[in-house]
C-alpha atoms as a PDB file:
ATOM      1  CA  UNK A   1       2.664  29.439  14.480  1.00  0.00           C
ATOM      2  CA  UNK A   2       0.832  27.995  11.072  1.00  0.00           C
ATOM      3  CA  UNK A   3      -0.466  24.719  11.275  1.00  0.00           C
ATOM      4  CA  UNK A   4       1.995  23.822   8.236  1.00  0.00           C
ATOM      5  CA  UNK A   5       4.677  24.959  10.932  1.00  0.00           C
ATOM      6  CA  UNK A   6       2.863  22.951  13.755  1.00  0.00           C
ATOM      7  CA  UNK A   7       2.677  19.720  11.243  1.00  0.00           C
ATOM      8  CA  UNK A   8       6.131  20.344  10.887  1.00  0.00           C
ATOM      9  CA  UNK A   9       7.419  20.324  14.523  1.00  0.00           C
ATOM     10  CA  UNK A  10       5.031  17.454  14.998  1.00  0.00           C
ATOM     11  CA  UNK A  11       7.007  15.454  12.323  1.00  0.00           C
ATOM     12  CA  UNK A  12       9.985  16.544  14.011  1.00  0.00           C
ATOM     13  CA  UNK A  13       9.377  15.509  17.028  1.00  0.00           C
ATOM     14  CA  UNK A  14       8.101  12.100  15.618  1.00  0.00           C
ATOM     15  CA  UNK A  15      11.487  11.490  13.980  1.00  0.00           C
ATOM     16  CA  UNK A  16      12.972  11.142  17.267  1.00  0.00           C
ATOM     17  CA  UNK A  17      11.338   7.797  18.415  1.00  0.00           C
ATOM     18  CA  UNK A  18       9.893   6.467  14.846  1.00  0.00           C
ATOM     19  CA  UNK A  19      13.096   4.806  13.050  1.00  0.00           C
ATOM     20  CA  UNK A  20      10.713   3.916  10.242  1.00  0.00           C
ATOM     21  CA  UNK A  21       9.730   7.483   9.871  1.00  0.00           C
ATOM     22  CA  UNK A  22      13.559   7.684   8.940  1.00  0.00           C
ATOM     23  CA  UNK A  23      14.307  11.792   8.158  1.00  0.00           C
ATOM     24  CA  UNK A  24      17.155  11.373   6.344  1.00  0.00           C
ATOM     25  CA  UNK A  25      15.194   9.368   3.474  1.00  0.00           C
ATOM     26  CA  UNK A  26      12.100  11.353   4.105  1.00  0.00           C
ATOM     27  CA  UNK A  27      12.385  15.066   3.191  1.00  0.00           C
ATOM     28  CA  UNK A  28       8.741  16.428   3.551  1.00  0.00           C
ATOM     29  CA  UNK A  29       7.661  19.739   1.591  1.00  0.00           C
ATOM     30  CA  UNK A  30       3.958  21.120   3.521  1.00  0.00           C
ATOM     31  CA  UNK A  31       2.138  23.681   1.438  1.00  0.00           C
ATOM     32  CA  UNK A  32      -1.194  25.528   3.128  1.00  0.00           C
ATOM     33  CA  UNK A  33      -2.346  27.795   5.523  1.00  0.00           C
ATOM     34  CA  UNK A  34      -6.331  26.983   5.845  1.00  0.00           C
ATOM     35  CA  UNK A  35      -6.009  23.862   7.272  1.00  0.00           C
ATOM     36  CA  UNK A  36      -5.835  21.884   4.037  1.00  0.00           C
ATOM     37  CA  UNK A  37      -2.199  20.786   3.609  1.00  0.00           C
ATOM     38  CA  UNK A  38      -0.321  19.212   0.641  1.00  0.00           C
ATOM     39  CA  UNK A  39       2.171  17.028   1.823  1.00  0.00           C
ATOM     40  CA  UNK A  40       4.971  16.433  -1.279  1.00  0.00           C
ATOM     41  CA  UNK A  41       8.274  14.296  -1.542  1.00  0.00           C
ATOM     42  CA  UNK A  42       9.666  10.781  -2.012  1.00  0.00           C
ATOM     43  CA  UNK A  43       9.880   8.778   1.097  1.00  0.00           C
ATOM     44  CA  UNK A  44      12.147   5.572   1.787  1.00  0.00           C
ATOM     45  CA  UNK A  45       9.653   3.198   1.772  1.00  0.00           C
ATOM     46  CA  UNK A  46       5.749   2.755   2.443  1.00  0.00           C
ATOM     47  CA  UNK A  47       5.543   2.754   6.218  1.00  0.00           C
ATOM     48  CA  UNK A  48       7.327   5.764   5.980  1.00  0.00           C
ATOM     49  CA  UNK A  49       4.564   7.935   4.065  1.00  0.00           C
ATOM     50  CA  UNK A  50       1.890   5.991   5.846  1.00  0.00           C
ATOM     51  CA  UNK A  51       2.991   6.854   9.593  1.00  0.00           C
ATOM     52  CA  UNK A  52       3.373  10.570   8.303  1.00  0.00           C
ATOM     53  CA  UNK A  53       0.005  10.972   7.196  1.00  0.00           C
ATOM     54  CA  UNK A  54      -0.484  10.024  10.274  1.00  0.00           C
ATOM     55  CA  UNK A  55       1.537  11.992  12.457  1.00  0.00           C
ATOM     56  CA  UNK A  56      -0.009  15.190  10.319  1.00  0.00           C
ATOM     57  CA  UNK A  57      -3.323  14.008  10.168  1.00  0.00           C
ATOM     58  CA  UNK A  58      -3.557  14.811  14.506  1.00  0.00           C
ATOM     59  CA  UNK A  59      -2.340  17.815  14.800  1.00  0.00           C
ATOM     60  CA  UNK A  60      -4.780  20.371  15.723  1.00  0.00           C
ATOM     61  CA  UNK A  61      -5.661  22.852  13.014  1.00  0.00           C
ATOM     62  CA  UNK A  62      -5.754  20.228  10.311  1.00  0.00           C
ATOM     63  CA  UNK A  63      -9.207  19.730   8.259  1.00  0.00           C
ATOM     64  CA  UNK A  64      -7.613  17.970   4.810  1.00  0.00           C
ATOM     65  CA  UNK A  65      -4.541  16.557   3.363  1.00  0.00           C
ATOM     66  CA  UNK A  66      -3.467  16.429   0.018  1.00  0.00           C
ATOM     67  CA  UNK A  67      -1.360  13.178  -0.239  1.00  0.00           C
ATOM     68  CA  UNK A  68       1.710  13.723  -2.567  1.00  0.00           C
ATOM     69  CA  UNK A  69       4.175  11.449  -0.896  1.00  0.00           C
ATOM     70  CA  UNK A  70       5.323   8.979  -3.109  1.00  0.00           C
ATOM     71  CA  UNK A  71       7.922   6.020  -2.383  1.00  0.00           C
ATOM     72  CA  UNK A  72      11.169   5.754  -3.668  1.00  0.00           C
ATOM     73  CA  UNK A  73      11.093   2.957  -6.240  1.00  0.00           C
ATOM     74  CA  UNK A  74      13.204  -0.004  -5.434  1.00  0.00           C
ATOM     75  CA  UNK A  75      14.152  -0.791  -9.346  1.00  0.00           C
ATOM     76  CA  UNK A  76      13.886   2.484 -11.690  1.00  0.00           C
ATOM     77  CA  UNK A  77      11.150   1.664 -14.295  1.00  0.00           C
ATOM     78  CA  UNK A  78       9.581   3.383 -17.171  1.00  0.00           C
ATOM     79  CA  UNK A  79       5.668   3.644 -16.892  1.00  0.00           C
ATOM     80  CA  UNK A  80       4.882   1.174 -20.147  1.00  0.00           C
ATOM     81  CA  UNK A  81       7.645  -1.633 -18.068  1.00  0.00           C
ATOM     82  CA  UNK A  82       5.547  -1.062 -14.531  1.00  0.00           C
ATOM     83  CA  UNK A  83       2.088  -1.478 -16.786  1.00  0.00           C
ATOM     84  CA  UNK A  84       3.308  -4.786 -18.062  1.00  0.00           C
ATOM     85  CA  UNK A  85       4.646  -5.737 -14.984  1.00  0.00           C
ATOM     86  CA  UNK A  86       1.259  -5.511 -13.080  1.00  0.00           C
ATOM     87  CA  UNK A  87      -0.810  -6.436 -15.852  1.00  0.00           C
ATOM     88  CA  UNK A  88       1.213 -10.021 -15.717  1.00  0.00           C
ATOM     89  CA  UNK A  89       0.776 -10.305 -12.613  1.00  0.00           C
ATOM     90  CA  UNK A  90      -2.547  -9.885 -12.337  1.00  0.00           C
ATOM     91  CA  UNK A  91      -3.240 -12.253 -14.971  1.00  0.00           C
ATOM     92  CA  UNK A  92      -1.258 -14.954 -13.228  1.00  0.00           C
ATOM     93  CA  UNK A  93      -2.990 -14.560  -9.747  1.00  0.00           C
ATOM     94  CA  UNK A  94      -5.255 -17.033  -9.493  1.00  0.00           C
ATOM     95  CA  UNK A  95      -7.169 -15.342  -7.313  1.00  0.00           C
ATOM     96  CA  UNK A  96      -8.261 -12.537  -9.725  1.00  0.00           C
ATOM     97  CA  UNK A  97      -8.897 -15.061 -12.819  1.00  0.00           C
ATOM     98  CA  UNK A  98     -12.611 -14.208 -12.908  1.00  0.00           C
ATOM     99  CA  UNK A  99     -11.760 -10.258 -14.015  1.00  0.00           C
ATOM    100  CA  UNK A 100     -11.618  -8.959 -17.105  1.00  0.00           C
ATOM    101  CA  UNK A 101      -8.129  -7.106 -17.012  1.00  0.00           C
ATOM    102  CA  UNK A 102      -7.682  -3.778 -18.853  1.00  0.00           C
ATOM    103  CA  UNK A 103      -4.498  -1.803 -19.193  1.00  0.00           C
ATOM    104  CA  UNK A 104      -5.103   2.503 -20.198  1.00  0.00           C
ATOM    105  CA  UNK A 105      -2.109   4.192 -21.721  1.00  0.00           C
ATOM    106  CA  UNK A 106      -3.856   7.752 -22.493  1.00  0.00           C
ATOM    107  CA  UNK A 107      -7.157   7.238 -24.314  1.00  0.00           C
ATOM    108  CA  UNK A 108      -6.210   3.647 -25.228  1.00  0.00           C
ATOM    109  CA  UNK A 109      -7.682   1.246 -23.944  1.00  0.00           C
ATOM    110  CA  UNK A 110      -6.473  -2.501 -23.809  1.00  0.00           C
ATOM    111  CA  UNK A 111      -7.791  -5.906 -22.947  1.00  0.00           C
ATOM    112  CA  UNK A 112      -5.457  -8.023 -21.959  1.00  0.00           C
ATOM    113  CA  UNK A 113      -8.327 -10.607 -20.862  1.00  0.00           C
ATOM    114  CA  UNK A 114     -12.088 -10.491 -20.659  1.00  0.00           C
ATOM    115  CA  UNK A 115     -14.008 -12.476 -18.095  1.00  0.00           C
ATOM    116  CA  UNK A 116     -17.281 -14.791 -18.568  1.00  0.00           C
ATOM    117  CA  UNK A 117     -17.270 -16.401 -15.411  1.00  0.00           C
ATOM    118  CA  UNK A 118     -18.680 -15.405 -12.177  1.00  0.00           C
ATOM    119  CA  UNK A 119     -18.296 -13.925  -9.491  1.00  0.00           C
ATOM    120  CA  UNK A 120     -16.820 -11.591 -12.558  1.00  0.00           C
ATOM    121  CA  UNK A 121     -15.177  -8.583 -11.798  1.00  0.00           C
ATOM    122  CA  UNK A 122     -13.421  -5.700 -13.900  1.00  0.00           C
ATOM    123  CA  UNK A 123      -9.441  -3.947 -13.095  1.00  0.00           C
ATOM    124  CA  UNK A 124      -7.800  -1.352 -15.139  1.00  0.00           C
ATOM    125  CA  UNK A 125      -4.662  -0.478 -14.835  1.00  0.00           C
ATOM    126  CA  UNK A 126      -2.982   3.192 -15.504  1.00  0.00           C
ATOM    127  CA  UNK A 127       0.826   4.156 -14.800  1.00  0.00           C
ATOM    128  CA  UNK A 128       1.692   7.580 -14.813  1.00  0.00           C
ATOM    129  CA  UNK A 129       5.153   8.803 -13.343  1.00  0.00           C
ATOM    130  CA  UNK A 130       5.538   5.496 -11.502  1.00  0.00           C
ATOM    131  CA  UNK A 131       1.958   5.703  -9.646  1.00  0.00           C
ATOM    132  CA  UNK A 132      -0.214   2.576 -10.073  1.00  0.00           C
ATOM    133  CA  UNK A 133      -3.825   3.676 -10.379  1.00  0.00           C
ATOM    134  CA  UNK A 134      -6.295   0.715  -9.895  1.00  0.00           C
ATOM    135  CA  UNK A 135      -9.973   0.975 -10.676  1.00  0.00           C
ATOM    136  CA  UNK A 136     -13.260  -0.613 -11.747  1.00  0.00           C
ATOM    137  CA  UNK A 137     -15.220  -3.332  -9.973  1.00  0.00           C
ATOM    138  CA  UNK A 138     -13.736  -6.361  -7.725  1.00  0.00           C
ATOM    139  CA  UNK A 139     -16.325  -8.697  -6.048  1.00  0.00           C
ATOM    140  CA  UNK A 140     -14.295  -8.870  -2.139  1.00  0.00           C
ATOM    141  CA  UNK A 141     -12.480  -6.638  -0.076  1.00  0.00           C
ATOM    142  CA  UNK A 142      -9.912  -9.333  -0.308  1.00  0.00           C
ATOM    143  CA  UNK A 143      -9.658  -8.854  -3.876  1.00  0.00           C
ATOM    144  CA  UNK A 144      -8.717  -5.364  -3.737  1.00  0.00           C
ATOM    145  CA  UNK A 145      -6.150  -5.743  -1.370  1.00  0.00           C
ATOM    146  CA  UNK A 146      -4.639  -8.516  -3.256  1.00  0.00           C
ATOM    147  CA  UNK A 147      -4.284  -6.359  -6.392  1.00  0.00           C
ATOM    148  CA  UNK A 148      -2.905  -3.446  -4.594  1.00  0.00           C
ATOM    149  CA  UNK A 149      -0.602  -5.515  -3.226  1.00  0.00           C
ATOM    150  CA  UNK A 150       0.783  -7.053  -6.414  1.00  0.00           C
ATOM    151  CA  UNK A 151       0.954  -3.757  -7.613  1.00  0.00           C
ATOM    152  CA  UNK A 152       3.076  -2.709  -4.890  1.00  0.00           C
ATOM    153  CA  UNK A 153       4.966  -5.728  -5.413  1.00  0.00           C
ATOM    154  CA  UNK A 154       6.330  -4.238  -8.521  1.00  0.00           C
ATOM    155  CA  UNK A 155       9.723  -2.712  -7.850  1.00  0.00           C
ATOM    156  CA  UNK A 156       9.162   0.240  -9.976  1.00  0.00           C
ATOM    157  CA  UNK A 157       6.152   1.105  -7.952  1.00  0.00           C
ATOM    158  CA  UNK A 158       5.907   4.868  -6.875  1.00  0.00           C
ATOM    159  CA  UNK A 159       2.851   4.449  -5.428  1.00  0.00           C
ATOM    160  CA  UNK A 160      -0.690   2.678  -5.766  1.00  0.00           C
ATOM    161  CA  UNK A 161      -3.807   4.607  -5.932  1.00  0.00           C
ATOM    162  CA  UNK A 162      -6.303   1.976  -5.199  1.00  0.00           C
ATOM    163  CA  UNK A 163     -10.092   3.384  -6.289  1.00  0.00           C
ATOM    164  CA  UNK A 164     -11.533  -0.230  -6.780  1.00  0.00           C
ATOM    165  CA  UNK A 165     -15.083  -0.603  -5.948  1.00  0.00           C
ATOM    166  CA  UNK A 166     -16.220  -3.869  -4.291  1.00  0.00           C
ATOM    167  CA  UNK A 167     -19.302  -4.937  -5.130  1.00  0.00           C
ATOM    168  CA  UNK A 168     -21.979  -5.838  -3.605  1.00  0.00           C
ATOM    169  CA  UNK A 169     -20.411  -3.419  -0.748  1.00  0.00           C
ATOM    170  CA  UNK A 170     -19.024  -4.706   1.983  1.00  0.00           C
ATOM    171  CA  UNK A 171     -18.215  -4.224   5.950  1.00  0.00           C
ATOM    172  CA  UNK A 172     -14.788  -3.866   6.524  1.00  0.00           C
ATOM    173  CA  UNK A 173     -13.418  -4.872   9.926  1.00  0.00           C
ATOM    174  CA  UNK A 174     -10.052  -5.993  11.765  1.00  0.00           C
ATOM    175  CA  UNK A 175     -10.840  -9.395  10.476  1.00  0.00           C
ATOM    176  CA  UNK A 176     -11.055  -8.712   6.851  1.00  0.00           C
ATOM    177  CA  UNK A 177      -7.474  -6.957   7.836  1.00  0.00           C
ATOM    178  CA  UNK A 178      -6.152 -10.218   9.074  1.00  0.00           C
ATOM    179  CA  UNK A 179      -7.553 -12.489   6.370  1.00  0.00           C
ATOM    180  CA  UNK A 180      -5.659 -10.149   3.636  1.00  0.00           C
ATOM    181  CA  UNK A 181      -2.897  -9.873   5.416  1.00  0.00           C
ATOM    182  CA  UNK A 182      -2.205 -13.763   6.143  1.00  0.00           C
ATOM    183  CA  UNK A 183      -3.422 -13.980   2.145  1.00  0.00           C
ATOM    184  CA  UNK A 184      -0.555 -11.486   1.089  1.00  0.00           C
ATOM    185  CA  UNK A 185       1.701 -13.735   3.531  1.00  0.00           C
ATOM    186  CA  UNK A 186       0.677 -16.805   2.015  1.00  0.00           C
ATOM    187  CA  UNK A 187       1.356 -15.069  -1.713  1.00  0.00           C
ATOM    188  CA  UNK A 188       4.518 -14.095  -0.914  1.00  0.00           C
ATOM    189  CA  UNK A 189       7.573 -16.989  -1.723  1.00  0.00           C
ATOM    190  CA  UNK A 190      10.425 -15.063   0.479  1.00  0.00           C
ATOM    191  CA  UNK A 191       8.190 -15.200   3.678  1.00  0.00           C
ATOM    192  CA  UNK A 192       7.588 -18.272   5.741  1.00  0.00           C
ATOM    193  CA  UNK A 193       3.746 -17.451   6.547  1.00  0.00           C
ATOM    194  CA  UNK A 194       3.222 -20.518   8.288  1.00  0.00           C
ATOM    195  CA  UNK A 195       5.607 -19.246  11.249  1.00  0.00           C
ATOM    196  CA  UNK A 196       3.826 -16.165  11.352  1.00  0.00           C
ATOM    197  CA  UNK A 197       1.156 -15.080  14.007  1.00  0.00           C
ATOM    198  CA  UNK A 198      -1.537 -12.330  12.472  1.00  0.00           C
ATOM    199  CA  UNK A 199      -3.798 -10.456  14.805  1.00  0.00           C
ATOM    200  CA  UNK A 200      -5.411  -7.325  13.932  1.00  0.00           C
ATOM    201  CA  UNK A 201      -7.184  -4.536  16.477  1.00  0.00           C
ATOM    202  CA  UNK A 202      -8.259  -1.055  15.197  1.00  0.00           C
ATOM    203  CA  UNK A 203      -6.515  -1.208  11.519  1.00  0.00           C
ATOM    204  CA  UNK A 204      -3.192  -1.876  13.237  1.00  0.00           C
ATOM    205  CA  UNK A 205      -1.282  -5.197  12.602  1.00  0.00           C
ATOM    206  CA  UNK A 206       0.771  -6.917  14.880  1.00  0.00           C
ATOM    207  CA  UNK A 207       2.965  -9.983  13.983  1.00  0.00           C
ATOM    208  CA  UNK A 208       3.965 -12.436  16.093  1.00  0.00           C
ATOM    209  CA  UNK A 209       5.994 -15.966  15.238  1.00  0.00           C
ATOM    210  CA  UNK A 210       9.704 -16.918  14.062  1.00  0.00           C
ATOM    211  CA  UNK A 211      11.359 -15.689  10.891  1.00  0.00           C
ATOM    212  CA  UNK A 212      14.807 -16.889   9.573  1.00  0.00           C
ATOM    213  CA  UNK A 213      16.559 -14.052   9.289  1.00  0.00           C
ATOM    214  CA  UNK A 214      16.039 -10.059   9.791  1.00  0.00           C
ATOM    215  CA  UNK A 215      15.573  -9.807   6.098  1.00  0.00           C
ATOM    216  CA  UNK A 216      12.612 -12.152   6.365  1.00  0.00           C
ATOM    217  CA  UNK A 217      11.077 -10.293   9.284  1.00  0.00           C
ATOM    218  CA  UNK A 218      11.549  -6.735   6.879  1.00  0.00           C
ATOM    219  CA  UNK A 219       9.557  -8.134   4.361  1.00  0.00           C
ATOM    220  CA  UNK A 220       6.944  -9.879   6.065  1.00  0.00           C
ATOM    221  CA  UNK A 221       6.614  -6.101   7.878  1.00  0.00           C
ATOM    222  CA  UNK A 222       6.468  -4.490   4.446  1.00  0.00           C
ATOM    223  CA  UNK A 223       4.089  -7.178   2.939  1.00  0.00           C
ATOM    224  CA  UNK A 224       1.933  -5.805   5.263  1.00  0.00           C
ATOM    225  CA  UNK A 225       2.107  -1.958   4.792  1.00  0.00           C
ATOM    226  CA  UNK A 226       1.003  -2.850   1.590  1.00  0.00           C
ATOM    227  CA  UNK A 227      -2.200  -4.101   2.723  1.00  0.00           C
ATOM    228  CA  UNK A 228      -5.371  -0.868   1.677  1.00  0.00           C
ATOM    229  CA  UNK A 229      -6.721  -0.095   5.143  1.00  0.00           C
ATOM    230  CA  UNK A 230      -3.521  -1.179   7.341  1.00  0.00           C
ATOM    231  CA  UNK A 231      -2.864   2.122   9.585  1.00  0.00           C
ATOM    232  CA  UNK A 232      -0.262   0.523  11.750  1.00  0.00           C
ATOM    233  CA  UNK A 233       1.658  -2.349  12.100  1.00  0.00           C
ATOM    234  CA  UNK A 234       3.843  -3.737  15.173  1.00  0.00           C
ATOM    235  CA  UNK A 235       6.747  -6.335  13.662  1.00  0.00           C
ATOM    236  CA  UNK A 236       6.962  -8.843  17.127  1.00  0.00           C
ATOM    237  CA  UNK A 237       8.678 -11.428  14.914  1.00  0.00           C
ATOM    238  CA  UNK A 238      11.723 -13.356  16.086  1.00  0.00           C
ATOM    239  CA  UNK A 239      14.670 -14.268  14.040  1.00  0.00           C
ATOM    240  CA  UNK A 240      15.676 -17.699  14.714  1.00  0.00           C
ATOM    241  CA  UNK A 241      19.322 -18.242  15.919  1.00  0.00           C
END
C-alpha cells in the first residue's frame, strides 16, 4: 500500500470518531508517492483542515506535506472586498495601531497608514483566490495571532497564510497560547469571555466555563482554531439552561 493510500485509510478511519473532521464537507484529494504529500480541497471549516494535517502528518511513511486545504468561505467575496475588509480591520484594532499597514494588489503597493511610534511594527496584506497572506514585522507573538485572527474573522476568508516575523524573537510556550487565546476571546463581541475558563498544555486548548447558548460555545471553539500555533482544542463549555 502507498503512503498516499495509508494517509487515506488513516483519514478514514479518523472520520469515524472526529465529528469535526466531518467527511461529507471534507473531500480530500492526496497526491505523492515519496513521502511528500499534497493534500488539496475545501474543507467545512478550520478545525477541519487543522485536525487533518494532523491525522496525515502521523502516519508512517510521511516526511512532508504540502498544505492545499483551504476553508470554505462563510460569505463569497472577491479578493479586492476581503483586502479591504482586513485592511479595516486592522486599522481599527487598537492593538496593532503602532504598524504601518500596507495592502499589495500585484506589484502595487499601498499604505493605508505609516507608523512613527514605537514599539513600531510593519503588516502587508495580499489576497489571492480568497487566501489572506500576512507578512512583515510585528513586535509580540500576541500580535501575530491577533492579526491572523482578524483575518480569519473575515467571512470571505479561504485561508490565512501567516509569515509575520516577530521581532526581537521570541519563546513561544502554552502560555503565550492562553494569553492569545483569552485576547481573541476578549476581541470577540458574540462571546461572553468572562465565563470562559482557558488552559493550555502542549499547543492544545481546552475550554472550560458557561456559554448561553450552543451557538456561543461554536464560536468561542472556532475563535480559537484561529489562534497560529493552536494544534488542538477540547470545547468543555456548558450551555446554560
Amino acid at each position: 500500500m502507498s503512503v498516499a493510500e495509508e494517509v487515506n485509510k488513516a483519514l478514514a478511519a479518523a472520520f469515524t470518531h472526529e465529528p469535526r473532521m466531518n467527511p461529507q464537507r471534507s473531500p480530500v484529494r492526496i497526491a505523492g508517492s515519496d513521502g511528500t504529500l499534497t493534500l488539496e480541497g475545501e474543507v467545512g471549516h478550520l478545525a477541519a483542515k487543522k485536525l487533518i494535517l494532523e491525522v496525515a502528518a502521523t502516519v508512517p511513511g510521511v516526511r512532508g506535506i504540502v498544505d492545499r486545504l483551504h476553508v470554505a468561505p462563510a460569505q463569497p467575496m472577491d479578493d479586492g472586498t476581503i483586502r479591504d475588509h482586513v485592511r479595516d480591520a486592522f486599522l481599527q484594532e487598537p492593538v496593532l495601531e503602532t504598524c504601518t499597514i500596507r495592502t499589495r494588489e500585484k506589484d502595487h503597493v499601498g499604505v493605508c497608514r505609516e507608523s512613527v511610534r514605537e514599539p513600531c511594527g510593519s503588516v502587508e496584506v495580499k489576497v489571492e483566490n480568497g487566501v489572506v497572506t500576512l507578512t512583515g514585522e510585528v513586535p509580540s507573538l500576541s500580535h501575530k495571532r491577533l492579526a491572523g485572527v482578524l483575518a480569519w474573522w473575515v467571512p470571505g476568508s479561504r485561508d490565512v497564510i501567516n509569515g509575520l516575523e516577530v521581532v526581537p524573537p521570541q519563546e513561544d510556550n502554552d502560555d503565550e497560547i492562553t494569553d492569545a487565546v483569552r485576547l481573541v476571546l476578549e476581541k470577540d463581541p458574540f462571546v461572553n469571555a468572562g465565563q470562559i475558563r482557558v488552559g493550555t498544555r502542549g499547543f492544545a486548548v481546552t475550554l472550560e466555563g458557561l456559554v448561553a447558548n450552543e451557538a456561543e460555545k461554536d464560536m468561542a471553539e472556532n475563535d480559537v482554531w484561529y489562534v497560529f500555533g493552536v494544534d488542538n482544542v477540547h470545547n468543555e463549555l456548558t450551555v446554560q439552561k
